[in-house]
N, C-alpha and C. Protein backbone atom coordinates (compact mmCIF):
# COMPACT_ATOMS: atom_id res chain seq x y z
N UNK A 1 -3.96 5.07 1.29
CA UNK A 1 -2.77 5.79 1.00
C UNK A 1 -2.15 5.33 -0.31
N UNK A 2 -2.65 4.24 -0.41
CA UNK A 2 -2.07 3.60 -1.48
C UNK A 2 -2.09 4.25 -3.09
N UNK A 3 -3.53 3.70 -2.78
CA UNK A 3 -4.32 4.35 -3.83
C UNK A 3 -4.09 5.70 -4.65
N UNK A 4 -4.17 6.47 -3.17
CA UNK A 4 -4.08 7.94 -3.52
C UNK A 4 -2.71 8.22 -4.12
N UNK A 5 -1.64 7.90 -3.36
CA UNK A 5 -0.26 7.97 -4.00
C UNK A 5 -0.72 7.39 -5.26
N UNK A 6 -0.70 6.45 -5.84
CA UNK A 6 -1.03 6.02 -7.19
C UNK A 6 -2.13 6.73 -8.19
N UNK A 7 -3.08 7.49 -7.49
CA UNK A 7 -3.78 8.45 -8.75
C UNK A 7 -2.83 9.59 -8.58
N UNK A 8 -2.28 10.02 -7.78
CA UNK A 8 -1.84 11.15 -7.81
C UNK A 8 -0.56 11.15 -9.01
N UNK A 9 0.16 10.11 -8.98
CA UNK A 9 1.39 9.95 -9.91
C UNK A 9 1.24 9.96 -11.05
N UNK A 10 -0.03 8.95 -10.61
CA UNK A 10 -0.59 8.61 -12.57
C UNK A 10 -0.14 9.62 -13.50
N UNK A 11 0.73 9.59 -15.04
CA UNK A 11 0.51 10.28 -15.80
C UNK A 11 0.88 9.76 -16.98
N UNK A 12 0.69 10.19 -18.04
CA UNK A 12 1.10 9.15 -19.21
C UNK A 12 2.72 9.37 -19.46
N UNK A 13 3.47 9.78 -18.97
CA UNK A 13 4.87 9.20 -18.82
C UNK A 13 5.33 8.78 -17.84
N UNK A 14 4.65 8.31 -16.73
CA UNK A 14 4.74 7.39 -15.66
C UNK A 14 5.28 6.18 -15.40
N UNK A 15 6.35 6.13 -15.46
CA UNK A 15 6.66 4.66 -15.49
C UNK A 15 6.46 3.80 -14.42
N UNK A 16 6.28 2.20 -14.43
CA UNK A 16 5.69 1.28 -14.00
C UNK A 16 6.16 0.67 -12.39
N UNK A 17 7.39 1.18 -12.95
CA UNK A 17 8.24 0.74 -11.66
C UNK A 17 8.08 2.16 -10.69
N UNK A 18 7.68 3.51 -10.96
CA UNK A 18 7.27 4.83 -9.86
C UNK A 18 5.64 3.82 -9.34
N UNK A 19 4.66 3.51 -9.84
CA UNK A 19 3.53 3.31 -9.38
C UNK A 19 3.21 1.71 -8.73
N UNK A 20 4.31 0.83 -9.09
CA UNK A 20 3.96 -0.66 -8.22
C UNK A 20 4.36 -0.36 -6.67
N UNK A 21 4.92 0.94 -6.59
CA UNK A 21 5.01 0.81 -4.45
C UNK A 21 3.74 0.70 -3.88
N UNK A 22 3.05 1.61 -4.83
CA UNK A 22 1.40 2.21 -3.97
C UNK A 22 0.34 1.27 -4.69
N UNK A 23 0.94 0.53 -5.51
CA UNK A 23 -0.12 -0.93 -6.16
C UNK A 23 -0.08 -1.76 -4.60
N UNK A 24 1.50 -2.44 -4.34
CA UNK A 24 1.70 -3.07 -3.23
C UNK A 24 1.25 -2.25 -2.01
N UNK A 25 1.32 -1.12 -1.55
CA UNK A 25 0.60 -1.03 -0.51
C UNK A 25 -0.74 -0.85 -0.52
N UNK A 26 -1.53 -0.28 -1.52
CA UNK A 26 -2.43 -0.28 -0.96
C UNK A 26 -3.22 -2.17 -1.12
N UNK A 27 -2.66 -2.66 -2.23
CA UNK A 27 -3.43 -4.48 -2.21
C UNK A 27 -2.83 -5.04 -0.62
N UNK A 28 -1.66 -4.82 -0.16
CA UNK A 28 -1.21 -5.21 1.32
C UNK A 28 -2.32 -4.77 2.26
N UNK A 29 -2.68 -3.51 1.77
CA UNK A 29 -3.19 -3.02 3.26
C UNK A 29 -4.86 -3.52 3.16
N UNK A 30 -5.29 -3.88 2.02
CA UNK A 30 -6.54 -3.73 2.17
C UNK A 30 -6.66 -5.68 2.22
N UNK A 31 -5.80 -6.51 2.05
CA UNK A 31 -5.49 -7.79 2.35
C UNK A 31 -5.50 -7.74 4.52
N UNK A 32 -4.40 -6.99 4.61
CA UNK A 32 -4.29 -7.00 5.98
C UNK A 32 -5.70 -6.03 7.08
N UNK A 33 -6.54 -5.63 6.21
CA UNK A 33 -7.55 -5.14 7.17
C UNK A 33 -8.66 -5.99 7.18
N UNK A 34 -8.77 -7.62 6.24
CA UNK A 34 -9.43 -8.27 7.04
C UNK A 34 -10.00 -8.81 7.97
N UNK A 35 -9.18 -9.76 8.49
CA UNK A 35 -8.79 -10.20 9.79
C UNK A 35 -8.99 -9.06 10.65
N UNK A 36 -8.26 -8.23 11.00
CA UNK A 36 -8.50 -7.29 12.34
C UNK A 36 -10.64 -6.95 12.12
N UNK A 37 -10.65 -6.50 11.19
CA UNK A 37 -12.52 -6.42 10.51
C UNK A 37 -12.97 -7.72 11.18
N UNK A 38 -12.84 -8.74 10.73
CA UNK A 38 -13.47 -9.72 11.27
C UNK A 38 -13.52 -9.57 12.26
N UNK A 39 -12.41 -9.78 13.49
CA UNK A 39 -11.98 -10.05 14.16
C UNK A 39 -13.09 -8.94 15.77
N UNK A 40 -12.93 -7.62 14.62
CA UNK A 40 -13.16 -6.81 15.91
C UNK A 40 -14.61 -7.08 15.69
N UNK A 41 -15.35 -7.23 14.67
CA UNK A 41 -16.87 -7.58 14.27
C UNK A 41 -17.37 -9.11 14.99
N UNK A 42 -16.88 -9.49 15.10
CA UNK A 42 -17.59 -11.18 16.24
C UNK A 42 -17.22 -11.38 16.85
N UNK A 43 -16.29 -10.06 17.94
CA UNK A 43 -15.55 -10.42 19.25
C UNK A 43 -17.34 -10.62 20.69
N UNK A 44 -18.22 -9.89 19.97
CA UNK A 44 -19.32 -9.37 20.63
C UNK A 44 -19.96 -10.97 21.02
N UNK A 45 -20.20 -11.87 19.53
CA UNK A 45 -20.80 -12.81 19.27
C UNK A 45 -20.57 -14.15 20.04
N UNK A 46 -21.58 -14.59 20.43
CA UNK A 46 -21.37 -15.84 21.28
C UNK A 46 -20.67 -17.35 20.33
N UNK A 47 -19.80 -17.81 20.95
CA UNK A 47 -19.76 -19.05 19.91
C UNK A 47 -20.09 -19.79 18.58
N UNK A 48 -21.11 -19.92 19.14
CA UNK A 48 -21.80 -20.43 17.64
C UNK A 48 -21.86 -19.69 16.67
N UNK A 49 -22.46 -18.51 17.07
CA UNK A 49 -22.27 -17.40 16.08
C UNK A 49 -21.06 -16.72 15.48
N UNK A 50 -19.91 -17.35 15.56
CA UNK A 50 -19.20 -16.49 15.08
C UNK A 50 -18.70 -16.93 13.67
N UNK A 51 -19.03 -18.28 13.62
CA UNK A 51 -18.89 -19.07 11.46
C UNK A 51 -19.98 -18.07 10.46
N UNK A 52 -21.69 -17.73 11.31
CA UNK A 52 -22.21 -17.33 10.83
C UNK A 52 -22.04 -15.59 10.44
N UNK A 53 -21.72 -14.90 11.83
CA UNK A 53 -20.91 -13.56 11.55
C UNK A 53 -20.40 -13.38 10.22
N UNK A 54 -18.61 -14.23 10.66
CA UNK A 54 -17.60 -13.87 9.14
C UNK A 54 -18.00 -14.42 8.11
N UNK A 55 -19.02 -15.44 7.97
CA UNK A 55 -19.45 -15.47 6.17
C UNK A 55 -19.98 -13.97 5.94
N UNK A 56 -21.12 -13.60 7.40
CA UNK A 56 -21.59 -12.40 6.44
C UNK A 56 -20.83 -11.09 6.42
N UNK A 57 -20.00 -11.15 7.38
CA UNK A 57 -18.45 -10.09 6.71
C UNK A 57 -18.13 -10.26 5.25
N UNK A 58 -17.62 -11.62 4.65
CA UNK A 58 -17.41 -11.85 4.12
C UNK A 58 -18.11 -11.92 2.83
N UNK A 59 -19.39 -11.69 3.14
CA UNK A 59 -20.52 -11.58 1.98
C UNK A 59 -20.48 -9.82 1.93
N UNK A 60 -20.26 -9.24 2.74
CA UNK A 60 -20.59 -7.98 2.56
C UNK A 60 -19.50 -7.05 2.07
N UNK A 61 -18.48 -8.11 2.16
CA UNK A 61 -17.11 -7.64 1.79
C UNK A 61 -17.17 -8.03 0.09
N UNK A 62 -17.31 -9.15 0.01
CA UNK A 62 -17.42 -9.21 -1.58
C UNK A 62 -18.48 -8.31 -2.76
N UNK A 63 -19.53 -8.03 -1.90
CA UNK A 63 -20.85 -7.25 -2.33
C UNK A 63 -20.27 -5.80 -2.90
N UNK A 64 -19.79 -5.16 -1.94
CA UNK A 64 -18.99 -3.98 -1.67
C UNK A 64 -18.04 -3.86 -2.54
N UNK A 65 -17.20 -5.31 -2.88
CA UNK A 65 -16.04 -4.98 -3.83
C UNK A 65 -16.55 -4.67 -5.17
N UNK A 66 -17.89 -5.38 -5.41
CA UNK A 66 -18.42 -5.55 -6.53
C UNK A 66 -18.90 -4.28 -6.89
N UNK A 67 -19.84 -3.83 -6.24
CA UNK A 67 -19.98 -2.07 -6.18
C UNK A 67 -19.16 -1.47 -6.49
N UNK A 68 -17.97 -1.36 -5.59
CA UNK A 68 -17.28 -0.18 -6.10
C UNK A 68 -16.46 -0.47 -7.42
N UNK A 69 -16.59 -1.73 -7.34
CA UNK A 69 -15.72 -1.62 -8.97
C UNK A 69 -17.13 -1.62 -9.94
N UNK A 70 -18.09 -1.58 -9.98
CA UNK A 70 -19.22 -0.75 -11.17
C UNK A 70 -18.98 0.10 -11.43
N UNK A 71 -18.97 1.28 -9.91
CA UNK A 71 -19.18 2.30 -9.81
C UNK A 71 -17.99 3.44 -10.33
N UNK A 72 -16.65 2.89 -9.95
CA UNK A 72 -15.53 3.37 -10.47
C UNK A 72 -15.71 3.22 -12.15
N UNK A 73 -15.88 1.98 -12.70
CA UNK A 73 -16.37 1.37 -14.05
C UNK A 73 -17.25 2.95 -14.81
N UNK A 74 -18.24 3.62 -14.17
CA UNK A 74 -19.16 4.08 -14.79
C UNK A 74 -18.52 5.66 -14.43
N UNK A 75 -17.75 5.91 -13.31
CA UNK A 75 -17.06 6.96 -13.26
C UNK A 75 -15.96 7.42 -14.21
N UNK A 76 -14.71 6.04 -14.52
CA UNK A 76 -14.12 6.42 -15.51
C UNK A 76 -14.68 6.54 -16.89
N UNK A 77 -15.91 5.66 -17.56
CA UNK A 77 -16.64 5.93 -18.83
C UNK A 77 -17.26 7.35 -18.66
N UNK A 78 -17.65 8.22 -17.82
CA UNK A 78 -17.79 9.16 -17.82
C UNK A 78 -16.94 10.18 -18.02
N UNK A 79 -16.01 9.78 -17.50
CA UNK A 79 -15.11 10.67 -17.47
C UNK A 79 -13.68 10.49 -19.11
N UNK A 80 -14.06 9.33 -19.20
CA UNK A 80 -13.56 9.36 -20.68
C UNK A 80 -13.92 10.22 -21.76
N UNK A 81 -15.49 10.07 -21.54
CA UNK A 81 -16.32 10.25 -22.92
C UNK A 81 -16.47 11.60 -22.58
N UNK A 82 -16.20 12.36 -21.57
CA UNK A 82 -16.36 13.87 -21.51
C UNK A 82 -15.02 14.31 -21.56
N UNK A 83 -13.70 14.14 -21.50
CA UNK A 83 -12.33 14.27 -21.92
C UNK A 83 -12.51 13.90 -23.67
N UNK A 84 -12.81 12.77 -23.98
CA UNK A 84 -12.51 12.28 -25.29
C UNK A 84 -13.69 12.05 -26.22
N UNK A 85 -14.82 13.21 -26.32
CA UNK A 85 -16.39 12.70 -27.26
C UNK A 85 -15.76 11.86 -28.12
N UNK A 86 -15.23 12.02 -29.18
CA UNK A 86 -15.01 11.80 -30.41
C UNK A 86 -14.05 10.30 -30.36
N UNK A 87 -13.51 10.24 -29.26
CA UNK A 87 -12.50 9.02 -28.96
C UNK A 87 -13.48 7.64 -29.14
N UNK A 88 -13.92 8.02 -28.09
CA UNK A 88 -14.88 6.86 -27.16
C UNK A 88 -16.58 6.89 -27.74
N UNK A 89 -17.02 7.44 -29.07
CA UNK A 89 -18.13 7.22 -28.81
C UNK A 89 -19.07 5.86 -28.93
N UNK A 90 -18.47 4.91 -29.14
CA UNK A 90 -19.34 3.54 -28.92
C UNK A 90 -18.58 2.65 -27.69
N UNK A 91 -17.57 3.43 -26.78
CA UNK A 91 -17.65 2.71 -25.55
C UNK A 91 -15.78 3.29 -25.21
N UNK A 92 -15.49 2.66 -24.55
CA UNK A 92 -14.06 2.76 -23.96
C UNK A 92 -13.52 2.09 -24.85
N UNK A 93 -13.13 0.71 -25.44
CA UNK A 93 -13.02 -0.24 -26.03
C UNK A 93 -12.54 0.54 -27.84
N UNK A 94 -13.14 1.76 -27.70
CA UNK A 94 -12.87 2.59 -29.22
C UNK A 94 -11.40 2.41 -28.74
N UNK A 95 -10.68 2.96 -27.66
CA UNK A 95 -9.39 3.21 -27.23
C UNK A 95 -8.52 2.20 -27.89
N UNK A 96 -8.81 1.30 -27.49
CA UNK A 96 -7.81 0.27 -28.17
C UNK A 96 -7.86 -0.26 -29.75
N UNK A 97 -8.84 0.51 -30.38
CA UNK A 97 -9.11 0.34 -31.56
C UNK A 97 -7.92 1.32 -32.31
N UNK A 98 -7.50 2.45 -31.39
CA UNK A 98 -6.88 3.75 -32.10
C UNK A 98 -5.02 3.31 -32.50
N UNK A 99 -4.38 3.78 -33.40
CA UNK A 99 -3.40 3.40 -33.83
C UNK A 99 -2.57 3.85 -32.24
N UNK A 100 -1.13 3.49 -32.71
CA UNK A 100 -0.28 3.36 -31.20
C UNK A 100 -0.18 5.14 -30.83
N UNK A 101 0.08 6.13 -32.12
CA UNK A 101 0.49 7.70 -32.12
C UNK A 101 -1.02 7.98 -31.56
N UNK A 102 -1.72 7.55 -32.22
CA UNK A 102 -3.32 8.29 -31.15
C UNK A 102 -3.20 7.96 -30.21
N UNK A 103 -2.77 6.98 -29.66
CA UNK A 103 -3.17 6.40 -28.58
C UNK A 103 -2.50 7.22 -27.31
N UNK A 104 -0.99 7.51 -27.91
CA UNK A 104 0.10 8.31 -27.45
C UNK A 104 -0.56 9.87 -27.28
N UNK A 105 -1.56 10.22 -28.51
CA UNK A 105 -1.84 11.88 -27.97
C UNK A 105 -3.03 11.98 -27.18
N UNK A 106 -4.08 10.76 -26.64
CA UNK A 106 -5.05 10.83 -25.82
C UNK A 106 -4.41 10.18 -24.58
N UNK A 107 -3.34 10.29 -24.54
CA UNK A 107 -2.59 9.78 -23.37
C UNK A 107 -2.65 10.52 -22.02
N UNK A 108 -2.56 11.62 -22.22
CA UNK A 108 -3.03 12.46 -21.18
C UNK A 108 -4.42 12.98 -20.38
N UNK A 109 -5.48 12.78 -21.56
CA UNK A 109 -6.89 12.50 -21.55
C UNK A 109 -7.25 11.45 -20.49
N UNK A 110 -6.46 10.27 -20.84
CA UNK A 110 -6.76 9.23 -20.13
C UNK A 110 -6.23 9.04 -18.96
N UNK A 111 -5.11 9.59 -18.59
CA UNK A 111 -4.44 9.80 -17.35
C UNK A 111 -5.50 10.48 -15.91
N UNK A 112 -5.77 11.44 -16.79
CA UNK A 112 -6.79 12.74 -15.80
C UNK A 112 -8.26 11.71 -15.92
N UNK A 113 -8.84 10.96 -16.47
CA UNK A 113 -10.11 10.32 -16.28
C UNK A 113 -9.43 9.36 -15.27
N UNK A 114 -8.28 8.62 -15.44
CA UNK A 114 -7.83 7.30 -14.59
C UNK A 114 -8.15 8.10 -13.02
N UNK A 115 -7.52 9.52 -12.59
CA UNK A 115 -7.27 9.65 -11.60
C UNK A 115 -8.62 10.31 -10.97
N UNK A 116 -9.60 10.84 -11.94
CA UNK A 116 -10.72 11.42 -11.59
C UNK A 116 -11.59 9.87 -11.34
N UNK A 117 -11.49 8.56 -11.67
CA UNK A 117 -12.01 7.38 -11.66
C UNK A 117 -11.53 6.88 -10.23
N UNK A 118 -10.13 7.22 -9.60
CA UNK A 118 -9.56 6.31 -8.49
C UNK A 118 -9.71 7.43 -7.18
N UNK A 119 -10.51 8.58 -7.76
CA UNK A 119 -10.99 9.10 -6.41
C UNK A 119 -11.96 8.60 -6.02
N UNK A 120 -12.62 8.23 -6.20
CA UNK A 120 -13.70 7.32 -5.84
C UNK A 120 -13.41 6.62 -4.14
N UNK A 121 -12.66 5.48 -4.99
CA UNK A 121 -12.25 4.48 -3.91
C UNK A 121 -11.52 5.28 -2.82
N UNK A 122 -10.76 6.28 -3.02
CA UNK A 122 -9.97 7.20 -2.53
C UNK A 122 -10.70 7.95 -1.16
N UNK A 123 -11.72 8.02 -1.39
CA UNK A 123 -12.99 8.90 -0.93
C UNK A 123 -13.53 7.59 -0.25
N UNK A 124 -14.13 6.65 -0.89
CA UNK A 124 -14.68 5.95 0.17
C UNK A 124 -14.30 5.34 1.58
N UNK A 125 -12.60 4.91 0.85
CA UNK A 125 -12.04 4.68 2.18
C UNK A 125 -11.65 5.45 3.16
N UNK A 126 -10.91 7.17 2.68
CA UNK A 126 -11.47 8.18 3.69
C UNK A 126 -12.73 7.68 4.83
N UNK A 127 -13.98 7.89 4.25
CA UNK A 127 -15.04 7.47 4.77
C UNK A 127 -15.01 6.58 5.75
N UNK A 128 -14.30 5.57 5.49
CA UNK A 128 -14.49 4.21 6.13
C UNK A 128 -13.58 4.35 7.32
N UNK A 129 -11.99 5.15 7.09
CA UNK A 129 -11.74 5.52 8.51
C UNK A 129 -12.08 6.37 9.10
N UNK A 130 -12.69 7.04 8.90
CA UNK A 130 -13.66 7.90 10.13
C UNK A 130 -14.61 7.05 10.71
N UNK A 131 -15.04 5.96 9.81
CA UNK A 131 -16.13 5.49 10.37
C UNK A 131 -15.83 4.37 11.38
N UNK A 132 -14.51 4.22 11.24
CA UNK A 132 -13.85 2.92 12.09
C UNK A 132 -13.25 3.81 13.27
N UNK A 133 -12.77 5.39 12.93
CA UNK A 133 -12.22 5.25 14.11
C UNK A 133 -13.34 5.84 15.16
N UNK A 134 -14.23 6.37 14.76
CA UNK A 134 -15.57 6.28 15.58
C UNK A 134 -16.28 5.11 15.96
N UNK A 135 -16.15 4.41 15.39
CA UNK A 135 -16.56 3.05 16.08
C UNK A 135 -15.52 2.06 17.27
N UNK A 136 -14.35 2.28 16.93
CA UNK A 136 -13.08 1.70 17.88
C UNK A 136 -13.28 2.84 18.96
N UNK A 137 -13.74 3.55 18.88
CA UNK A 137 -13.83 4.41 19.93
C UNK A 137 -14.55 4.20 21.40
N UNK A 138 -15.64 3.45 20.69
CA UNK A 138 -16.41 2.92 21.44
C UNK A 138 -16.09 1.42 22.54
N UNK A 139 -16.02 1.09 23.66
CA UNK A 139 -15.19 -0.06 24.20
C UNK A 139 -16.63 -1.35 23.47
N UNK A 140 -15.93 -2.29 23.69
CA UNK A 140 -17.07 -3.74 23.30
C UNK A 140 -18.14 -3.75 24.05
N UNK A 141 -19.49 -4.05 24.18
CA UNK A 141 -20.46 -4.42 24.79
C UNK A 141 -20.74 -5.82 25.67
């Protein structure tokens, strides 16, 4: 929810203080769905097994973060360089090369790639509650 409130606002006259609610919720919420993740993932597991479980939560959780931030990474360069050929053609990094008034008239360019970039995550986590609440659905074994 977070998220989404925050691409949705995004715009290049956006100010900082409209978009830190949905910064803080969505970093809160995705902090606070650890634990319950763990939690409901090695309730199954016998004793011993449960140090070995949450490392590999925990490995699969970091793996995952790493992914999707590539993947967002290669979504917004796409989506730059097809908003902005001429901006960006030796990388994103042209951006900050451009005086402050350019920077000001590809401002909007970059707004619509930011939010076409944070559907992504937007979408995956969709995904992920369907996939949780089909799985909570199910009682423990």
């Amino acid at each position: 929810m977070g998220y989404a409130g925050f691409a949705l606002l995004l715009g290049p006259t956006t100010p900082y203080w409209q978009l830190l609610p949905f910064l803080a919720v969505a970093t809160t919420g995705a902090g606070a769905t650890m634990l319950p993740t763990i939690t409901m993932a090695t309730r199954t597991l016998d004793d011993p097994d449960i140090p070995s479980g949450t490392t590999m939560i925990n490995v699969l959780n970091q793996l995952a973060t790493s992914v999707t931030t590539a993947a967002v990474a290669v979504v917004l360069a796409t989506a730059l360089s097809s908003r902005l050929p001429a901006t960006v053609g030796d990388g994103i990094g042209d951006l900050q090369a451009l005086p402050t008034a350019d920077r000001a008239a590809v401002a909007p360019q970059v707004s619509e790639a930011m939010q076409v970039a944070l559907a992504l995550p937007v979408a995956m986590m969709a995904a992920a509650l369907v996939v949780a609440v089909v799985v909570f659905r199910r009682p423990p074994r």
